[in-house]
Protein backbone atom coordinates (compact mmCIF):
# COMPACT_ATOMS: atom_id res chain seq x y z
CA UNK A 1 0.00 0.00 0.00
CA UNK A 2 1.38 3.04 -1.25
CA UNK A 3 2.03 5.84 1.34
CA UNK A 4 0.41 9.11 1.77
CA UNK A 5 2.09 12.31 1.73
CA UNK A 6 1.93 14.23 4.99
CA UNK A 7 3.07 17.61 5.79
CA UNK A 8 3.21 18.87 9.03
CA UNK A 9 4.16 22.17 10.14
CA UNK A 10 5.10 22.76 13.30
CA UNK A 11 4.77 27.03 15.09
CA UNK A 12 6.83 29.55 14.36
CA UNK A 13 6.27 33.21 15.39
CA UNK A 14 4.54 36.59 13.78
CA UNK A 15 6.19 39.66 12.80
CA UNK A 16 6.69 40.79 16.33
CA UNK A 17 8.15 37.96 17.43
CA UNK A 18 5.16 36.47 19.28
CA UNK A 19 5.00 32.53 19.38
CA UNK A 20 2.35 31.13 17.10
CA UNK A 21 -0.78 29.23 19.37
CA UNK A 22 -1.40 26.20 16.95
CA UNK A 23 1.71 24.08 18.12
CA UNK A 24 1.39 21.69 14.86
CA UNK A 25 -0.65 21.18 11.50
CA UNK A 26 -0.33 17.92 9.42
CA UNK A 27 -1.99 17.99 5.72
CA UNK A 28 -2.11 14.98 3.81
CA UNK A 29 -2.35 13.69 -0.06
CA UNK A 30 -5.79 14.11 -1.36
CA UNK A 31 -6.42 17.98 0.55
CA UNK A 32 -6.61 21.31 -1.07
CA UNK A 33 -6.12 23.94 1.69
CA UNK A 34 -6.63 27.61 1.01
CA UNK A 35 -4.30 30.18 2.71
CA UNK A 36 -6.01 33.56 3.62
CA UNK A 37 -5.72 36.57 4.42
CA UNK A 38 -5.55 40.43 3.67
CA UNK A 39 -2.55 41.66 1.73
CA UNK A 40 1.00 41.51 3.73
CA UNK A 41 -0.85 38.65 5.94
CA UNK A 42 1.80 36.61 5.55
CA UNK A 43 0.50 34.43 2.97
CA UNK A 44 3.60 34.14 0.60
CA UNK A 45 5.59 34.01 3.51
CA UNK A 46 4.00 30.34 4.38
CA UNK A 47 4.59 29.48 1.05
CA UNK A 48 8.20 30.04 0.48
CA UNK A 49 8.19 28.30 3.82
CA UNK A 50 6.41 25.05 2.95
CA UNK A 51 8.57 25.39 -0.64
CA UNK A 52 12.05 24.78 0.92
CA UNK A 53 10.49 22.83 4.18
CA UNK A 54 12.10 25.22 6.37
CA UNK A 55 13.51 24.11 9.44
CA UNK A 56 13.69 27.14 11.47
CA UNK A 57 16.13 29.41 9.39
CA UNK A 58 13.24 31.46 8.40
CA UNK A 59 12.31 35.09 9.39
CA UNK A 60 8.85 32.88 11.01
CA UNK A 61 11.04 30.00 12.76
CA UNK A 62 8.24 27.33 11.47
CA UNK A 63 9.66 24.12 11.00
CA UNK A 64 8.08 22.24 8.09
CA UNK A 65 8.83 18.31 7.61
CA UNK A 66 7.36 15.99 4.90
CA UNK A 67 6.62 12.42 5.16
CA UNK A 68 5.42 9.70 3.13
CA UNK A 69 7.59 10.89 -0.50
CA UNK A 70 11.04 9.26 -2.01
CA UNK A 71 13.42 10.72 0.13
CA UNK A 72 15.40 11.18 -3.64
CA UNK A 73 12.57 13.80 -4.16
CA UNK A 74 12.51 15.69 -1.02
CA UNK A 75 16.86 15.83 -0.95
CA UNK A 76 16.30 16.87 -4.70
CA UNK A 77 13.85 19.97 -4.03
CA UNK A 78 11.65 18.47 -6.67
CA UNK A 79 8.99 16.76 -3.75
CA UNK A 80 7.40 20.48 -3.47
CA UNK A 81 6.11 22.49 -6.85
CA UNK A 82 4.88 26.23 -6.75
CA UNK A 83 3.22 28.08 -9.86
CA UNK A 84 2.59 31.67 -9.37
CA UNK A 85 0.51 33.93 -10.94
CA UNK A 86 3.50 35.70 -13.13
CA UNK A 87 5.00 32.51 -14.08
CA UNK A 88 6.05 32.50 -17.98
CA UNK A 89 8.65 30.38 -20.44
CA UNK A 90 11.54 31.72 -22.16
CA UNK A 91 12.66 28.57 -23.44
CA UNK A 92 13.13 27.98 -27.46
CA UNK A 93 11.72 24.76 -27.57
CA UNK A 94 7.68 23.76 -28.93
CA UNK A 95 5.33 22.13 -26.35
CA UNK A 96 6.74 19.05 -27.54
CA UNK A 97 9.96 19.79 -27.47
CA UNK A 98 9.79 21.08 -23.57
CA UNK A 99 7.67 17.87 -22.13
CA UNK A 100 10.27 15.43 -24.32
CA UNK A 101 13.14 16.88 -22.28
CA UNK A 102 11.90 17.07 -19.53
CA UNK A 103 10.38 13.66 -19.16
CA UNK A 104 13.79 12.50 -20.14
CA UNK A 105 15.27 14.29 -17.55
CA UNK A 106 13.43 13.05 -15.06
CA UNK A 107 13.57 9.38 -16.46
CA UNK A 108 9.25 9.93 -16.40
CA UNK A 109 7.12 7.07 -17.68
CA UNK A 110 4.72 9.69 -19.26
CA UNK A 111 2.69 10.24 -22.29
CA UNK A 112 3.37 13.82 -23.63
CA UNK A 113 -0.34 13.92 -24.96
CA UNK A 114 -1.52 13.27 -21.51
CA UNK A 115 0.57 16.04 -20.73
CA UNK A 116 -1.16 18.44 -23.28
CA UNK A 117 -4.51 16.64 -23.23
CA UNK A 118 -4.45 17.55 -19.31
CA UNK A 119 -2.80 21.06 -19.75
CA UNK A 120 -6.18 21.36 -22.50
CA UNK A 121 -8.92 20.61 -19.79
CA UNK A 122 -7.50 23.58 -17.65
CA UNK A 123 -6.68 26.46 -20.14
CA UNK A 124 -8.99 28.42 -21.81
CA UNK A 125 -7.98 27.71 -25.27
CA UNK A 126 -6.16 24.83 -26.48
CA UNK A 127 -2.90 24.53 -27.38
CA UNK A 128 -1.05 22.24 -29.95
CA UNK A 129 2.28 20.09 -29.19
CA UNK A 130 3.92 21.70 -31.96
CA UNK A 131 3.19 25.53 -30.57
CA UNK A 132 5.85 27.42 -29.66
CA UNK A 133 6.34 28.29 -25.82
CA UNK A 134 6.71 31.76 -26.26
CA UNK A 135 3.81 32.13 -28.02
CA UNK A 136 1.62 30.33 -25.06
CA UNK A 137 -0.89 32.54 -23.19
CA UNK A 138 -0.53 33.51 -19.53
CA UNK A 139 -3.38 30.93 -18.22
CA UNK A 140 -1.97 28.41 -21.52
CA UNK A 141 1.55 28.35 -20.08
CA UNK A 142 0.45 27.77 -15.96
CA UNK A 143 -1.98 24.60 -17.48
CA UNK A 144 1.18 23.69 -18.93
CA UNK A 145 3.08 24.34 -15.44
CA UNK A 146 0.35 22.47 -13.42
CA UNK A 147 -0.30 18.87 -15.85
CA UNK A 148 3.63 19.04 -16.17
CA UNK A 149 4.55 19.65 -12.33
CA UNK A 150 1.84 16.46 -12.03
CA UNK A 151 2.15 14.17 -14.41
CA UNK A 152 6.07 14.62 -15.27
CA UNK A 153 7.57 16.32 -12.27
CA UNK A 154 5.35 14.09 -10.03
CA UNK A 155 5.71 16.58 -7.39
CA UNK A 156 3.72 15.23 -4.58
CA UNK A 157 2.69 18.59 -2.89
CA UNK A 158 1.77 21.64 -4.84
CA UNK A 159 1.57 25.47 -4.49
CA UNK A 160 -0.42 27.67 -6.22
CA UNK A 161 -0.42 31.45 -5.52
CA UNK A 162 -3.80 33.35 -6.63
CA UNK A 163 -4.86 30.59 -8.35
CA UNK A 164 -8.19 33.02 -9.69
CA UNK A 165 -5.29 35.14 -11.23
CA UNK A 166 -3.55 32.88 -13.26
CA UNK A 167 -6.29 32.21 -16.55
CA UNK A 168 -6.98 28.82 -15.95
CA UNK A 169 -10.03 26.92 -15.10
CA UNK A 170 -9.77 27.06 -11.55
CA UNK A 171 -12.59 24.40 -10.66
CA UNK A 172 -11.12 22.18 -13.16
CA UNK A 173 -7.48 22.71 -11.76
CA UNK A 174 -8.87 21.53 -8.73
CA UNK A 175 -10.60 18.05 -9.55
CA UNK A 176 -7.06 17.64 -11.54
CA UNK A 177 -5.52 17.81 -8.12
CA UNK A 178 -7.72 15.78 -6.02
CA UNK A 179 -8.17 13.24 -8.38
CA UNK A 180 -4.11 12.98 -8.83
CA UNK A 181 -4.03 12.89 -4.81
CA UNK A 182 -1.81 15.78 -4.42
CA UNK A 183 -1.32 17.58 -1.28
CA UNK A 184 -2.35 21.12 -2.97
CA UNK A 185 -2.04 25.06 -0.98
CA UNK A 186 -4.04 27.84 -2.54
CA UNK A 187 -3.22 31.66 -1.50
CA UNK A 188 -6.29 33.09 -2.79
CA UNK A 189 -8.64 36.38 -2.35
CA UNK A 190 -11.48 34.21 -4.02
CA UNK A 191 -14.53 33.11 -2.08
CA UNK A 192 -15.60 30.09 -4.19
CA UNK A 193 -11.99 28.73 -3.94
CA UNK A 194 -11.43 29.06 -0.07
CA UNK A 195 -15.27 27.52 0.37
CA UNK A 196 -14.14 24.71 -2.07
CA UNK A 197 -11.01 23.48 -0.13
CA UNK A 198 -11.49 20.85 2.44
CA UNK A 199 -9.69 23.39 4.98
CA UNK A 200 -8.77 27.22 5.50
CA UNK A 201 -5.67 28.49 7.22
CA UNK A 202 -6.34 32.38 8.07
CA UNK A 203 -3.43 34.83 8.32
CA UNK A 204 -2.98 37.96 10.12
CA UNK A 205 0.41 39.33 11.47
CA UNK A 206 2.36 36.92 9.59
CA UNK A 207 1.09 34.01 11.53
CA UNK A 208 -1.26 31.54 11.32
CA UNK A 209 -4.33 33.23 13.25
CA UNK A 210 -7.02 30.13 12.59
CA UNK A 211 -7.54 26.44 11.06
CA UNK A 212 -11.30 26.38 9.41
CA UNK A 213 -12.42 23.49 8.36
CA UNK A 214 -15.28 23.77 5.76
CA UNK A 215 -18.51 23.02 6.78
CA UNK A 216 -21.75 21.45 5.33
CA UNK A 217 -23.49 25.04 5.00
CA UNK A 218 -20.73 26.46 3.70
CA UNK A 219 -20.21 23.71 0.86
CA UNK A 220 -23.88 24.53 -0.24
CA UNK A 221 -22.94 28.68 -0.08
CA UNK A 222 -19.76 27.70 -2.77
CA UNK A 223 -22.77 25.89 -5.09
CA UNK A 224 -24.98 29.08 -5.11
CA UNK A 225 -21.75 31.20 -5.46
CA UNK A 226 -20.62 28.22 -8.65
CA UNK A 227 -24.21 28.75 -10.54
CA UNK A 228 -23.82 33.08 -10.23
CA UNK A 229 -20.22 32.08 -11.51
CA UNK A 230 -21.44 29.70 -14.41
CA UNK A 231 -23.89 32.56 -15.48
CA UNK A 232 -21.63 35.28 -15.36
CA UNK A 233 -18.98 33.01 -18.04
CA UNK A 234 -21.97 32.82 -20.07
CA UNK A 235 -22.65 36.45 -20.56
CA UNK A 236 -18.85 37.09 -21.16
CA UNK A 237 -18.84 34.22 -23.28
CA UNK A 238 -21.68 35.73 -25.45
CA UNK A 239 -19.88 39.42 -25.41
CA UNK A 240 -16.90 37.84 -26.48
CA UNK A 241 -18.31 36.47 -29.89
CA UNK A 242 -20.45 39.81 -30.16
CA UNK A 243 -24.21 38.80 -28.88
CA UNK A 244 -26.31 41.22 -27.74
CA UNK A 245 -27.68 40.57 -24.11
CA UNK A 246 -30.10 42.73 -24.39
């Protein structure tokens, strides 16, 4: 039985010093937890943490261990994989060209089409094997980022900053995860996305303020918010290809 991926994060302190209150977190495979908070929260600060499982050296102190992955991968830095919402190529190569080396750099057992068909399902317009990276599309080249880190990379625990901000199908970014079992973090500013994930971590201070998990009534508040949503992509759906809505 294969084992699961566990994170655990044990308290640092806030900007002033302060201890944090929660003692320790663990996460496991299969989770999407959504980081929140207002601006200078401390939300990317818990992210580079997590990124290079600090073990104290950080401005925060948090220690942050992961169990359950190839030790190869975590000694490697490849266990942990972060896309953020500025994120671009500047490689010469085709789609092709850029899954083909890396899948042979990481000695992958991978299909490249699964690669693209995946990267497909979560941009907004489809791109071809043979397309240029430079010519890829913000959200285009994070779908890339996200099937690659996933099905090539095989990074077990993912991090995704602003996830609403980075053109891709967000909803279908996250049944990608789950289904693939990853461990996945989401900064985010987006209501539908925090009320999605099985947990919340609130911020404030530069610490870790509160662990929500989500609850029944708040899993049938993301629905009502999903059906607004669906009918607001319609309308800029129909704008786009010059309807009138009128």
């Amino acid at each position: 039985m294969p084992k699961m991926t566990t994170m655990k994060i044990e308290a640092g302190t806030d900007k002033s010093g302060a201890a944090e209150s929660y003692g320790a977190l663990s996460f496991h495979g299969g989770q999407v937890v959504a980081i929140c908070g207002p601006t200078g929260s401390g939300k990317t600060r818990l992210l580079s943490d997590m990124e290079r499982l600090s073990q104290g050296d950080s401005p925060t102190r948090r220690k942050v261990s992961l169990t359950g992955v190839d030790e190869k991968l975590v000694e490697s830095g490849f266990a942990v994989g972060r896309i953020s919402q500025t994120m671009q190529f500047f490689l010469d190569l085709s789609v092709d060209q850029f899954i083909e080396m890396h899948v042979a750099a990481r000695s992958a057992n991978t299909d490249k089409s699964a690669v693209i068909n995946a990267a497909n399902n979560l941009a907004g317009e489809p791109m071809s094997g043979s397309q240029p990276l430079a010519t890829l599309s913000g959200g285009q080249a994070r779908a890339l980022m996200v099937a690659d880190l996933v099905l090539v990379a095989n990074a077990p625990v993912l991090l995704i900053d602003e996830i609403e901000n980075a053109g891709i199908d967000r909803h279908a970014a996250l049944e990608f995860l789950v289904k693939e079992n990853r461990l996945v973090f989401l900064a985010t500013h987006d209501p539908l996305i925090a009320l999605r994930a099985h947990k919340r971590l609130i911020l404030g201070e530069g610490a870790i303020k509160q662990v929500i998990e989500t609850s029944p009534g708040e899993l049938q508040t993301a629905a009502k918010l999903e059906a607004t949503e669906r009918e607001v992509k319609e309308l800029r759906r129909r704008l786009r290809y010059g309807e009138s809505l009128g």
